[in-house]
C-alpha atoms as a PDB file:
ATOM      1  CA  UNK A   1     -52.483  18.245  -4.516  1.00  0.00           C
ATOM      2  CA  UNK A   2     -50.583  21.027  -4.890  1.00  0.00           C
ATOM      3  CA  UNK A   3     -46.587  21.412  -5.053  1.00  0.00           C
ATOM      4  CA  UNK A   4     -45.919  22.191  -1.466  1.00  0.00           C
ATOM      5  CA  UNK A   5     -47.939  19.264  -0.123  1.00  0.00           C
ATOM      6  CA  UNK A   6     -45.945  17.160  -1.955  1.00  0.00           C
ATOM      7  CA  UNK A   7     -42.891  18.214  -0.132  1.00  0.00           C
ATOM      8  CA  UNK A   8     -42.961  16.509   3.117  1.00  0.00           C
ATOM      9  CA  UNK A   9     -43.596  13.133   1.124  1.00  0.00           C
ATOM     10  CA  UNK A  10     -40.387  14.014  -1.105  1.00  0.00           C
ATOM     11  CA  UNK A  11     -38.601  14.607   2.087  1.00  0.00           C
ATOM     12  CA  UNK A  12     -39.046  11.673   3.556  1.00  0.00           C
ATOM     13  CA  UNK A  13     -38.276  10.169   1.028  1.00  0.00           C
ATOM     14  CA  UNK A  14     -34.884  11.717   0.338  1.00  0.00           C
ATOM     15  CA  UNK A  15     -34.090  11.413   3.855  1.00  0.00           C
ATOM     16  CA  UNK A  16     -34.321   7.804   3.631  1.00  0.00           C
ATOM     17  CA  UNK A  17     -32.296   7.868   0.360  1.00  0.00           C
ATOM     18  CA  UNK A  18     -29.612   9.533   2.434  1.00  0.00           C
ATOM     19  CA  UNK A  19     -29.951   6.917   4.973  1.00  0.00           C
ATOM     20  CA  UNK A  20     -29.512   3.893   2.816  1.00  0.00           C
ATOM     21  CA  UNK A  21     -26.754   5.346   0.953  1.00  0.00           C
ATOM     22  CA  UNK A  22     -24.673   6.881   4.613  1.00  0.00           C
ATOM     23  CA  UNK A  23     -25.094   2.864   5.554  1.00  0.00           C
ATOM     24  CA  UNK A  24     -23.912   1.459   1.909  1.00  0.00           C
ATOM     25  CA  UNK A  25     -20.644   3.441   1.555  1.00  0.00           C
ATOM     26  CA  UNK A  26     -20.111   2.727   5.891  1.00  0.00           C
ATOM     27  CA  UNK A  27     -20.382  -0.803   4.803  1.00  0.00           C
ATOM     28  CA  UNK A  28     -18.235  -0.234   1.444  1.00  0.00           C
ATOM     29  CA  UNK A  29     -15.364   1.595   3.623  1.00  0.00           C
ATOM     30  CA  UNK A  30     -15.221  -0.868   6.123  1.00  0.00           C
ATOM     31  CA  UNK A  31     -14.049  -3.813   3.350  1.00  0.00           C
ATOM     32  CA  UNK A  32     -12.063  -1.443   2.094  1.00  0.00           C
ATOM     33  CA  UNK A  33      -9.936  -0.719   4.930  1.00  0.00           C
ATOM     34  CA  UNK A  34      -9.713  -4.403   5.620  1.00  0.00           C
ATOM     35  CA  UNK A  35      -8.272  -4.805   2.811  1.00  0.00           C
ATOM     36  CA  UNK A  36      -5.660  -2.335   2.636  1.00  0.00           C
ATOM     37  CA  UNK A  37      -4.872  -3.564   6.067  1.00  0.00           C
ATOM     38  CA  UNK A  38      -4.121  -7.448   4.572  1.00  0.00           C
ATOM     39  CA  UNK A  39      -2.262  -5.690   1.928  1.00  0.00           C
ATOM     40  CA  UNK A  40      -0.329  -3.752   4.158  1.00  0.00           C
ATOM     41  CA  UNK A  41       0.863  -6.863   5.971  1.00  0.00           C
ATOM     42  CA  UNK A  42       1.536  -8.408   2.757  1.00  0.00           C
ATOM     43  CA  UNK A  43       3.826  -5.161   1.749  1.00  0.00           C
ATOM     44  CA  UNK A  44       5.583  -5.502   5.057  1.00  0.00           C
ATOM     45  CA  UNK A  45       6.649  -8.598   4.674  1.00  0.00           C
ATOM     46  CA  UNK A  46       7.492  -8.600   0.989  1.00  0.00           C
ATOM     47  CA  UNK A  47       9.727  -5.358   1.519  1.00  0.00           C
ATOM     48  CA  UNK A  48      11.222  -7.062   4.716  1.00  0.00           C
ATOM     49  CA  UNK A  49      12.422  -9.801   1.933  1.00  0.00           C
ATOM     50  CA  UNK A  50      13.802  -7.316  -0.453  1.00  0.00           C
ATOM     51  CA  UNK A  51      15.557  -5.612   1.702  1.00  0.00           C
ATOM     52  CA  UNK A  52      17.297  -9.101   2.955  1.00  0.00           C
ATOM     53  CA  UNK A  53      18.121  -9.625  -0.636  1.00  0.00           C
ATOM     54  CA  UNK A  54      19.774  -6.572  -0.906  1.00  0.00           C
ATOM     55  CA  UNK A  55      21.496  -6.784   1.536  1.00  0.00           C
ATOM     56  CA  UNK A  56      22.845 -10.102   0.460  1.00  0.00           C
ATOM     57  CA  UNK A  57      23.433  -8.717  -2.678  1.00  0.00           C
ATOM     58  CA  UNK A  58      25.943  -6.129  -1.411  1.00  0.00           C
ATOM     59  CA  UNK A  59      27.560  -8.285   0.624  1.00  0.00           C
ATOM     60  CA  UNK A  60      28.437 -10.273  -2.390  1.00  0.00           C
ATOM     61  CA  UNK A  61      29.737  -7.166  -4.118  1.00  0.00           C
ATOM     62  CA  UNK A  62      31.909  -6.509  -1.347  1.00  0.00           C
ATOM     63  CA  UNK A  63      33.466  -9.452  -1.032  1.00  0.00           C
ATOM     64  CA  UNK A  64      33.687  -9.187  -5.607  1.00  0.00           C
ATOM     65  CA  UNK A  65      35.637  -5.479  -4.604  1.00  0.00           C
ATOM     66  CA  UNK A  66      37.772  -6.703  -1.667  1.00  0.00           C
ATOM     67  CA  UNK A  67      41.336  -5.701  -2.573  1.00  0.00           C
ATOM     68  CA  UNK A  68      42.925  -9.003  -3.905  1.00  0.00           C
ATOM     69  CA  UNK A  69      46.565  -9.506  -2.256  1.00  0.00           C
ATOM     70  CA  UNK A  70      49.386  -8.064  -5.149  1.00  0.00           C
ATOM     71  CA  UNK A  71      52.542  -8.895  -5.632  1.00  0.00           C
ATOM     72  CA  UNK A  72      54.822  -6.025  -6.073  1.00  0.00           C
ATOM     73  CA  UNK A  73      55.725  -5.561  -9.591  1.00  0.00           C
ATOM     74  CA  UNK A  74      59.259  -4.095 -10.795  1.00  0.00           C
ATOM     75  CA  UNK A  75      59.398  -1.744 -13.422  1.00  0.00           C
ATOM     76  CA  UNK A  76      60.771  -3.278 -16.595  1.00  0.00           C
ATOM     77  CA  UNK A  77      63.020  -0.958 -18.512  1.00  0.00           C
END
């Protein structure tokens, strides 16, 4: 058999390849975006928290900064 009958044979082959591989990484892509997508809910809510406690945080800080009430202070001499 010579080199060039061969081909079709090697073609189909490859095609099928192709096929199997095009259905594998659809498949792989798929779990993959469902997972980003639970992570993504996951972020949302975690930053949502952080941002609360930051919030909080400055608040604190504020209230730390407030100007305390002086008494008025005569100069000594």
């Amino acid at each position: 058999m010579t080199r060039l009958e061969q081909l079709p044979d090697r073609i189909d082959g490859l095609t099928s390849q192709v096929s199997q591989l095009r259905t594998e990484m659809r498949d792989e892509f798929s779990a993959a975006r469902g997972e980003m997508s639970g992570l993504g809910d996951r972020l949302d809510t975690r930053m949502r928290v952080l941002h609360e406690d930051v919030i909080a945080r400055i608040a604190l800080l504020q209230e730390g900064l407030a100007p305390a009430k002086r008494t008025s202070r005569t100069k000594q001499r």
